[in-house]
N, C-alpha and C. Protein backbone atom coordinates (compact mmCIF):
# COMPACT_ATOMS: atom_id res chain seq x y z
N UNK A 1 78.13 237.76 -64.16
CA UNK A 1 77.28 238.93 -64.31
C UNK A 1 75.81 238.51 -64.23
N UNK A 2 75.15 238.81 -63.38
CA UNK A 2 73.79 239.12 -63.30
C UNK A 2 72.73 240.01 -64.22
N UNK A 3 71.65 238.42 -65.39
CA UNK A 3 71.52 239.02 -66.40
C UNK A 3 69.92 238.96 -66.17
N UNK A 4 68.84 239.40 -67.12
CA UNK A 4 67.49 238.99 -67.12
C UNK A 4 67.40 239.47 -68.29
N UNK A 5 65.88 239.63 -68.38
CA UNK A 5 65.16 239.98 -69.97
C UNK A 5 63.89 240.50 -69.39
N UNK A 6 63.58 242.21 -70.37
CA UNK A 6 62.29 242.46 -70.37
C UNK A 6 61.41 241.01 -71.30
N UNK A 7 60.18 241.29 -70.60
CA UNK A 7 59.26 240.06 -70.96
C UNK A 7 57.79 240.94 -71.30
N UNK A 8 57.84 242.22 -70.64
CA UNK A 8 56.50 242.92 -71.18
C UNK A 8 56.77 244.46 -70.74
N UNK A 9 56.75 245.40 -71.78
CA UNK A 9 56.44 246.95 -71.09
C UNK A 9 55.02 247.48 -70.99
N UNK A 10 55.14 247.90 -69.82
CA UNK A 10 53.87 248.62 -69.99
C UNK A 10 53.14 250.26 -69.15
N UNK A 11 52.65 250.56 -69.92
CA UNK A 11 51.91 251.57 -69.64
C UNK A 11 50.58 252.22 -69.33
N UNK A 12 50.24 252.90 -68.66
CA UNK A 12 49.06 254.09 -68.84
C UNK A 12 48.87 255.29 -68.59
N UNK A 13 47.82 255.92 -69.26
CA UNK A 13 47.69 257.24 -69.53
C UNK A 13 47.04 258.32 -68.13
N UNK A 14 46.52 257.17 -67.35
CA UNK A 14 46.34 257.61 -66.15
C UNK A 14 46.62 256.69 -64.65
N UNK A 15 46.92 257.53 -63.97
CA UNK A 15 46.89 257.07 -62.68
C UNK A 15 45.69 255.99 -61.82
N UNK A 16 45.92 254.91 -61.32
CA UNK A 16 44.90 254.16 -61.13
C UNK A 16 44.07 252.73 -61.49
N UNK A 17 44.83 252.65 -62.69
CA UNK A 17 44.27 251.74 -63.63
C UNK A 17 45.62 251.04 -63.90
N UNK A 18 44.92 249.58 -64.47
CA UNK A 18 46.11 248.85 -65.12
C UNK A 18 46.72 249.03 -66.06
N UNK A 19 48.21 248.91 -66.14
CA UNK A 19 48.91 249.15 -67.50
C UNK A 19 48.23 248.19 -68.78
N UNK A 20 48.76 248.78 -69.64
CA UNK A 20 48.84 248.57 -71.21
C UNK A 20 50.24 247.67 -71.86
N UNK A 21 50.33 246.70 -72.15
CA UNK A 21 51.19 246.38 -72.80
C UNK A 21 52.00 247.57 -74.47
N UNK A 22 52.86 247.68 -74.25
CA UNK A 22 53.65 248.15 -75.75
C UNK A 22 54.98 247.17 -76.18
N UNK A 23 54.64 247.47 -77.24
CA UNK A 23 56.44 246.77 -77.67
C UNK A 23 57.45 247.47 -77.24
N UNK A 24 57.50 248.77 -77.51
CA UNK A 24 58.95 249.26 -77.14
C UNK A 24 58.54 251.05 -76.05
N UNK A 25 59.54 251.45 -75.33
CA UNK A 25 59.66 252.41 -74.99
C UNK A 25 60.57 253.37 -74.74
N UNK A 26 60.04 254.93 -74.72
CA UNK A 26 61.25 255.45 -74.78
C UNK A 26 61.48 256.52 -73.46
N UNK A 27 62.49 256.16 -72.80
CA UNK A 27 63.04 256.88 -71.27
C UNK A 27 64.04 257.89 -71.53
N UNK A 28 63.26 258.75 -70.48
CA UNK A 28 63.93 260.11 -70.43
C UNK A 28 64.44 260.44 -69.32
N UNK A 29 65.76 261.06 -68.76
CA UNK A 29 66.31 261.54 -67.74
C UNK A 29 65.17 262.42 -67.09
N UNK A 30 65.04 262.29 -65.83
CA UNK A 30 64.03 263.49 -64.77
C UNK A 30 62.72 263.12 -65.24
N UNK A 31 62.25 261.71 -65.95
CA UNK A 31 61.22 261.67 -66.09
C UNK A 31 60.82 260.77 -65.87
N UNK A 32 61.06 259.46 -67.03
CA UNK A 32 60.75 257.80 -67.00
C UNK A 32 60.55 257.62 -68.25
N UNK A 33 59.44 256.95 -68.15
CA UNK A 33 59.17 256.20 -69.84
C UNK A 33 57.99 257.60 -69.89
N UNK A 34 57.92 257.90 -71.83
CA UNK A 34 57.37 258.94 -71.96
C UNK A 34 55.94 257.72 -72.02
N UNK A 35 54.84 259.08 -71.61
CA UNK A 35 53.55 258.26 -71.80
C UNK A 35 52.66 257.72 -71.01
N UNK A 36 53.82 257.46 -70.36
CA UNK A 36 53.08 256.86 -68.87
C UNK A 36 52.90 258.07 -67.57
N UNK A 37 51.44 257.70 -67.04
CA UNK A 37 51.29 258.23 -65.77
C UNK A 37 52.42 258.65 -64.84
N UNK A 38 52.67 257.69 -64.40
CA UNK A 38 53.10 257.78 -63.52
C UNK A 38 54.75 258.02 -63.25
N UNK A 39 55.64 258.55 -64.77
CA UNK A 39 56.28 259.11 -65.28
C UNK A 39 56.20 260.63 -64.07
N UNK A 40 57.97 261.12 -64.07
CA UNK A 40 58.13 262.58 -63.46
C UNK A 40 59.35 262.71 -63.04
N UNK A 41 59.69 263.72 -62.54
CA UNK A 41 60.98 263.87 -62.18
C UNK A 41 60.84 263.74 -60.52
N UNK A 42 60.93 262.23 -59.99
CA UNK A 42 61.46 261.63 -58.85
C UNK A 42 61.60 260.59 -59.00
N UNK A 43 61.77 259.77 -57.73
CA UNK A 43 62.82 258.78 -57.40
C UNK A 43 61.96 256.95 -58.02
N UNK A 44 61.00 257.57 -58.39
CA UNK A 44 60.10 255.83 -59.14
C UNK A 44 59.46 256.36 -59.91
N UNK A 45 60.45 256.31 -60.87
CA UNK A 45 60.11 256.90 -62.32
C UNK A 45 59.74 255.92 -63.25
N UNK A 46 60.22 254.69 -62.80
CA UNK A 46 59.89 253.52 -63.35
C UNK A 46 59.99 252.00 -62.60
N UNK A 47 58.91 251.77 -62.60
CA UNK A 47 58.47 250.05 -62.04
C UNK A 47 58.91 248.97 -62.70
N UNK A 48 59.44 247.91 -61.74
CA UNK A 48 59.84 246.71 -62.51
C UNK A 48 58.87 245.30 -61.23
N UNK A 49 58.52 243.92 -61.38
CA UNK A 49 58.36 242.96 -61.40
C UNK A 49 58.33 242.24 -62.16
N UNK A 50 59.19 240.81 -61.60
CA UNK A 50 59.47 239.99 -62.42
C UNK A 50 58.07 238.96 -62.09
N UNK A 51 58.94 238.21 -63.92
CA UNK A 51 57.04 237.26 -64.24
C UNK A 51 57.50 236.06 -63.27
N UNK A 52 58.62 235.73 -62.15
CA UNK A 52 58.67 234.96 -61.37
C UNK A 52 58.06 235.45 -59.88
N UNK A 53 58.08 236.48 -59.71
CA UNK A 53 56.92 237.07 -58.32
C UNK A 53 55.29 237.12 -58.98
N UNK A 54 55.23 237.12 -59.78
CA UNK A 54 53.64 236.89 -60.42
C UNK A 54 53.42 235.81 -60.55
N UNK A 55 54.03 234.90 -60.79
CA UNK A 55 53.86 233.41 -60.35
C UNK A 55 53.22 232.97 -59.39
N UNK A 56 54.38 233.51 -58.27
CA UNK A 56 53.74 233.44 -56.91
C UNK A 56 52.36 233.37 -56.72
N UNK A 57 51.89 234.09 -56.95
CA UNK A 57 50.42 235.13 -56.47
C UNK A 57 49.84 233.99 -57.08
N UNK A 58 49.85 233.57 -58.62
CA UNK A 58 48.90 232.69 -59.11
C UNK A 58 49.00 231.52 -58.58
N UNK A 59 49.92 231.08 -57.99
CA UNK A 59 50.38 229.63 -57.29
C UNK A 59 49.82 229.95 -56.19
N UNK A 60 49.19 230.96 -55.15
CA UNK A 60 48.10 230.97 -54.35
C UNK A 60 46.79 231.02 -55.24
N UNK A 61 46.45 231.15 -55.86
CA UNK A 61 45.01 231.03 -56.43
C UNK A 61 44.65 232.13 -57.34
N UNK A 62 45.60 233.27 -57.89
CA UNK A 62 45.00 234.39 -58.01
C UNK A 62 44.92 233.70 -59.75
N UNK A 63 43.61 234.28 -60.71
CA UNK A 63 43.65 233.78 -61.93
C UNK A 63 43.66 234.74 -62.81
N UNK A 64 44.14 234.25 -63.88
CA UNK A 64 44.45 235.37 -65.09
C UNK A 64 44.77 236.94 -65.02
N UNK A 65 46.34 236.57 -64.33
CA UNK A 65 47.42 237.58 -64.37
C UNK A 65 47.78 238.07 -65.37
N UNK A 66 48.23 238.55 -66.18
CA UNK A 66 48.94 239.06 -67.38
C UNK A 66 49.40 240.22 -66.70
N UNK A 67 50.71 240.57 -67.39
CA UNK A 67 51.79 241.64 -67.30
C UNK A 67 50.83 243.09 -67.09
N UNK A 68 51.48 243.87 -66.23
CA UNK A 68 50.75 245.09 -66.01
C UNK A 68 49.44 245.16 -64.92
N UNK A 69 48.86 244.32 -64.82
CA UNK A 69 47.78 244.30 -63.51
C UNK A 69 48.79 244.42 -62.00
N UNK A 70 49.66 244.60 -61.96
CA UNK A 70 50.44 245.23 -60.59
C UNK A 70 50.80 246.45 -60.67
N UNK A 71 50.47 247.31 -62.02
CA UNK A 71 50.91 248.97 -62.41
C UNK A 71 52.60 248.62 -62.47
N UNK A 72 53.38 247.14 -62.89
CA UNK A 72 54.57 247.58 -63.27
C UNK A 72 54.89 248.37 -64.74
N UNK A 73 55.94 248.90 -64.75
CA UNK A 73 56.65 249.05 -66.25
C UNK A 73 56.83 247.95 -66.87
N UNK A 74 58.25 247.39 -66.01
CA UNK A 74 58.22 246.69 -66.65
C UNK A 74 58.54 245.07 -65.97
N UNK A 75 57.82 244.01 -66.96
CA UNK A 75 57.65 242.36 -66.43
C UNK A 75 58.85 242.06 -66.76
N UNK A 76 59.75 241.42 -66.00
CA UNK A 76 61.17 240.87 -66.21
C UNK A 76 61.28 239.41 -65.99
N UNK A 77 61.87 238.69 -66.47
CA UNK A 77 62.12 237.46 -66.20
C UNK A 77 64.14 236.77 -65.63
N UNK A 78 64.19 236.05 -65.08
CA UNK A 78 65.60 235.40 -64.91
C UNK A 78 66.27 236.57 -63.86
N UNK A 79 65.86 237.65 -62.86
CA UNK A 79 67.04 238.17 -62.34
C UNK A 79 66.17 238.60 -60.99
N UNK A 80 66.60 237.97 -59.69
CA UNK A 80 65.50 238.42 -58.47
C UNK A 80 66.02 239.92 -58.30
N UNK A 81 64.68 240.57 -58.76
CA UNK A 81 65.23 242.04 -58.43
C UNK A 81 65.06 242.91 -57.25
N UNK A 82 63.88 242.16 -56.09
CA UNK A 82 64.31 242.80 -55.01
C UNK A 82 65.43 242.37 -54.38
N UNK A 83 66.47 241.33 -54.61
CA UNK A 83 67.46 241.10 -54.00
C UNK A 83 68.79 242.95 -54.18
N UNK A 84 68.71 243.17 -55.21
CA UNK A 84 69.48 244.13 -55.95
C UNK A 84 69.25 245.39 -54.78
N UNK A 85 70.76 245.68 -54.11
CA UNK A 85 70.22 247.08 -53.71
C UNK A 85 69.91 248.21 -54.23
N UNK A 86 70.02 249.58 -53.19
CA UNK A 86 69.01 250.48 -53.46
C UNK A 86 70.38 251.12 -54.11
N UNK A 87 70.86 251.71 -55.82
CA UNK A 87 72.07 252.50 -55.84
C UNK A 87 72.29 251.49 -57.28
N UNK A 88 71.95 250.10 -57.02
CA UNK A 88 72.92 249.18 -57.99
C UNK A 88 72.38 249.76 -59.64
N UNK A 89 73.02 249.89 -60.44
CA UNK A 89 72.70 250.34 -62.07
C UNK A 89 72.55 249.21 -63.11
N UNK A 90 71.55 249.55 -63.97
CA UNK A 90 70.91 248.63 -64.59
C UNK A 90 71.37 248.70 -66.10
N UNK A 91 71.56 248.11 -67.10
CA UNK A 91 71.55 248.59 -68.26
C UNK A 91 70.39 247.86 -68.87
N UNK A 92 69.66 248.08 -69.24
CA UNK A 92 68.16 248.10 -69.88
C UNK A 92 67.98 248.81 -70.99
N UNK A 93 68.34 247.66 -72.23
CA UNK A 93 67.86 247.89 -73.41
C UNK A 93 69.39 249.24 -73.34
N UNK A 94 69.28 250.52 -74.44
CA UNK A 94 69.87 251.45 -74.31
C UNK A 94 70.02 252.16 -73.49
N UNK A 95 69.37 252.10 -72.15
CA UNK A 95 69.20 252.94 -71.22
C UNK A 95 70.12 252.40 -69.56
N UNK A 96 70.37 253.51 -69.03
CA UNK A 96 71.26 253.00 -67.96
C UNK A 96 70.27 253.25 -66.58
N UNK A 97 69.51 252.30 -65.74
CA UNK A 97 68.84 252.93 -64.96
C UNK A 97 69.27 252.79 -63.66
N UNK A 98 68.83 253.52 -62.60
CA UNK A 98 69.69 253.19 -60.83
C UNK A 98 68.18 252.95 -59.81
N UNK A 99 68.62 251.63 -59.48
CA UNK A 99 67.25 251.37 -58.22
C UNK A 99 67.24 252.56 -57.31
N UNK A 100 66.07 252.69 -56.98
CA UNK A 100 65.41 253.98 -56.36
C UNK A 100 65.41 253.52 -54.65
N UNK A 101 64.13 252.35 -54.85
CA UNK A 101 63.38 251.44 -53.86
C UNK A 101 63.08 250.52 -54.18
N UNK A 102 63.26 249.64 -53.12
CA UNK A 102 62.67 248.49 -53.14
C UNK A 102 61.14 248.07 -52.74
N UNK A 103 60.28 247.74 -53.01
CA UNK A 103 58.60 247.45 -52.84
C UNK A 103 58.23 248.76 -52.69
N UNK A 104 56.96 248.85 -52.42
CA UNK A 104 56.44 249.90 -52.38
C UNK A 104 55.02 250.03 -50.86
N UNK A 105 54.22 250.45 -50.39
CA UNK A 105 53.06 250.43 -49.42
C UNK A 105 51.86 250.43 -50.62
N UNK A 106 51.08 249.52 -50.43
CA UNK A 106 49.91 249.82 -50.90
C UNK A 106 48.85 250.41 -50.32
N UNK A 107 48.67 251.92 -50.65
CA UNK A 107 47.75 252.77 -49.56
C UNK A 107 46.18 252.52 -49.31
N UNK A 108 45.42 251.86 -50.43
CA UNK A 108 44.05 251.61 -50.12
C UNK A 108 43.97 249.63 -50.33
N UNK A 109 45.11 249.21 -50.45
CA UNK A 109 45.07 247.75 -50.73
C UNK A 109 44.51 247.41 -52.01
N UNK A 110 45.37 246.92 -53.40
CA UNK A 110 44.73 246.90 -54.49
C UNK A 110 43.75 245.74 -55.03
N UNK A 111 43.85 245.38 -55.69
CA UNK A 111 42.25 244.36 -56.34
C UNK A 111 43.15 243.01 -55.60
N UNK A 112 44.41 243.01 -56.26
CA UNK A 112 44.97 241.56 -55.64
C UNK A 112 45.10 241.30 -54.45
N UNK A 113 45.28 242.05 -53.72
CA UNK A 113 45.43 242.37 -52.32
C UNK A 113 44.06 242.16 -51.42
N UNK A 114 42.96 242.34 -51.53
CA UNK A 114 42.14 242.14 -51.53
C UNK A 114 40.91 241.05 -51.80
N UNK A 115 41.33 240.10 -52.75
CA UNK A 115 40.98 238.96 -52.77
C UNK A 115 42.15 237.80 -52.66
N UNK A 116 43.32 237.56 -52.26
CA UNK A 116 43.92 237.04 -51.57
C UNK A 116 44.69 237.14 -50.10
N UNK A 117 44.20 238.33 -49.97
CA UNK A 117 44.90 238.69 -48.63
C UNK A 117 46.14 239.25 -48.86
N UNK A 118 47.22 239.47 -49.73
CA UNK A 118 48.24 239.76 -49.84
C UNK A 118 48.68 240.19 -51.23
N UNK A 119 49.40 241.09 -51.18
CA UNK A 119 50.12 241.58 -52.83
C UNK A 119 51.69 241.43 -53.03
N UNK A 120 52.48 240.90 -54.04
CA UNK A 120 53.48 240.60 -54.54
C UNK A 120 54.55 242.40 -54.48
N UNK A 121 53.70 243.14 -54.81
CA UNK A 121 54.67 244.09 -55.14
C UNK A 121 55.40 245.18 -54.08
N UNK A 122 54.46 245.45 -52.59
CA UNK A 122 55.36 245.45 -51.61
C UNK A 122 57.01 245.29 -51.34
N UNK A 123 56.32 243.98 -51.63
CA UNK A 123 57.63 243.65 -50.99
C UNK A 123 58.87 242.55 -52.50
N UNK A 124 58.40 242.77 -53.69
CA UNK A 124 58.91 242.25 -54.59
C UNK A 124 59.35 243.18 -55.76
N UNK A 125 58.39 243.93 -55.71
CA UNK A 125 59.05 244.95 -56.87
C UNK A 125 60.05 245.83 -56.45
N UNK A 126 60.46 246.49 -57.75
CA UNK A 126 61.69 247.46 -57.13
C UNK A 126 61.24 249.26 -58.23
N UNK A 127 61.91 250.02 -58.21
CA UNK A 127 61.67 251.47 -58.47
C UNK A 127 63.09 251.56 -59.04
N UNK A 128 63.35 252.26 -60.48
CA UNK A 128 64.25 252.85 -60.93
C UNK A 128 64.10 254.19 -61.30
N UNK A 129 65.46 254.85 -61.32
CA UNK A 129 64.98 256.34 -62.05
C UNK A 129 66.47 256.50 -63.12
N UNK A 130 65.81 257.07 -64.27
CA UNK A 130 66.37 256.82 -65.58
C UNK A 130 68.23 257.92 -65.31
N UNK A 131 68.85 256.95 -65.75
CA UNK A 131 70.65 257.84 -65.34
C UNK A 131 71.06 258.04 -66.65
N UNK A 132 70.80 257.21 -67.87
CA UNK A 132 71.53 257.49 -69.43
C UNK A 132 69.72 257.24 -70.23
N UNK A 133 69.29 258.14 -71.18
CA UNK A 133 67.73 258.24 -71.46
C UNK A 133 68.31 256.75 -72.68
N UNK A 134 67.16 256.46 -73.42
CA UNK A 134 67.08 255.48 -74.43
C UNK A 134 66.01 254.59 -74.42
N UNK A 135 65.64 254.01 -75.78
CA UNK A 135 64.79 253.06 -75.90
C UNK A 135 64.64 251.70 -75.69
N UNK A 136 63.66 251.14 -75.08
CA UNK A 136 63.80 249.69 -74.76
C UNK A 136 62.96 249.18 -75.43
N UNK A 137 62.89 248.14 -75.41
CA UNK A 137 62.03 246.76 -76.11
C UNK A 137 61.84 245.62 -75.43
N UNK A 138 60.60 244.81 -75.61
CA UNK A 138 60.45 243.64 -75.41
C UNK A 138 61.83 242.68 -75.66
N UNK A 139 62.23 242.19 -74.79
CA UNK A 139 63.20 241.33 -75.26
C UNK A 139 64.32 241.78 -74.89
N UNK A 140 65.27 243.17 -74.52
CA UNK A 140 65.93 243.98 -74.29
C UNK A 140 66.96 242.56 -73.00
N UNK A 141 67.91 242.83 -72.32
CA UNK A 141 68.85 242.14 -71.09
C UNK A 141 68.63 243.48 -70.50
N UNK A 142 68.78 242.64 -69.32
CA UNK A 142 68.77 243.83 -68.02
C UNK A 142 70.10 243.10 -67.54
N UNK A 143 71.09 243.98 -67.21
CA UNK A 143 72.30 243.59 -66.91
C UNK A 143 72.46 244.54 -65.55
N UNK A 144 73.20 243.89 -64.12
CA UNK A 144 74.05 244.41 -63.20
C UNK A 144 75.28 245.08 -64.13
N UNK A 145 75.24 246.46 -63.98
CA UNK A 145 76.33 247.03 -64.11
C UNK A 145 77.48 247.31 -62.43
């Protein structure tokens, strides 16, 4: 079984800006995590990259990364999640979630993108949308169901 661990949640209150670290959160069917922007009823209701594609980026030069400067939810560690197709179900913390998409387009090219030439989350992150609601936490397994 294909396992990982949240390593950071995070949030914000608006669109645009970098997330916020929290300890715990709470996901709602047709929505995402309450609180956050970028929360709603469609198909990337919630963001994931792992702290092994943020690596990356800093192993080209980029400095003082911390969790949330890519607008993920949430920082994961131990499970390559763009490998995971688009359908596969997650269990996260209490919550059951189903990949949406994989990466995303960055439409104006963001800060990282821009001073290295390239961004991690394209083509590394993935999109869930919430299937059973519940609370997660720092520390939580993300399990292949």
């Amino acid at each position: 079984m294909i396992k990982g661990t949240i390593t950071s949640i995070n949030i914000s209150k608006e669109k645009g800006v970098v997330k916020t670290p929290v300890d715990t959160a709470i996901c709602k069917c047709d929505h995402g995590i309450v609180g956050d922007a970028h929360a709603g009823n469609w198909h990337r209701q919630i963001s994931l990259l792992a702290q092994e594609s943020i690596d990356i980026m800093t192993e080209m030069g980029v400095e003082g990364l911390t969790p949330g400067q890519f607008a993920e939810n949430l920082t994961t560690k131990d499970i390559c999640l763009y490998e995971l197709p688009v359908g596969t179900r997650l269990q996260i913390g209490e919550t059951i979630q189903e990949v949406t998409q994989i990466g995303k387009e960055c439409h104006k090219g963001c800060a990282i993108q821009q001073k290295v030439g390239k961004c991690i989350m394209p083509t590394q992150g993935i999109f869930t949308k919430v299937i059973k609601e519940g609370t997660i936490h720092i520390g939580d397994t993300i399990s292949v169901l």
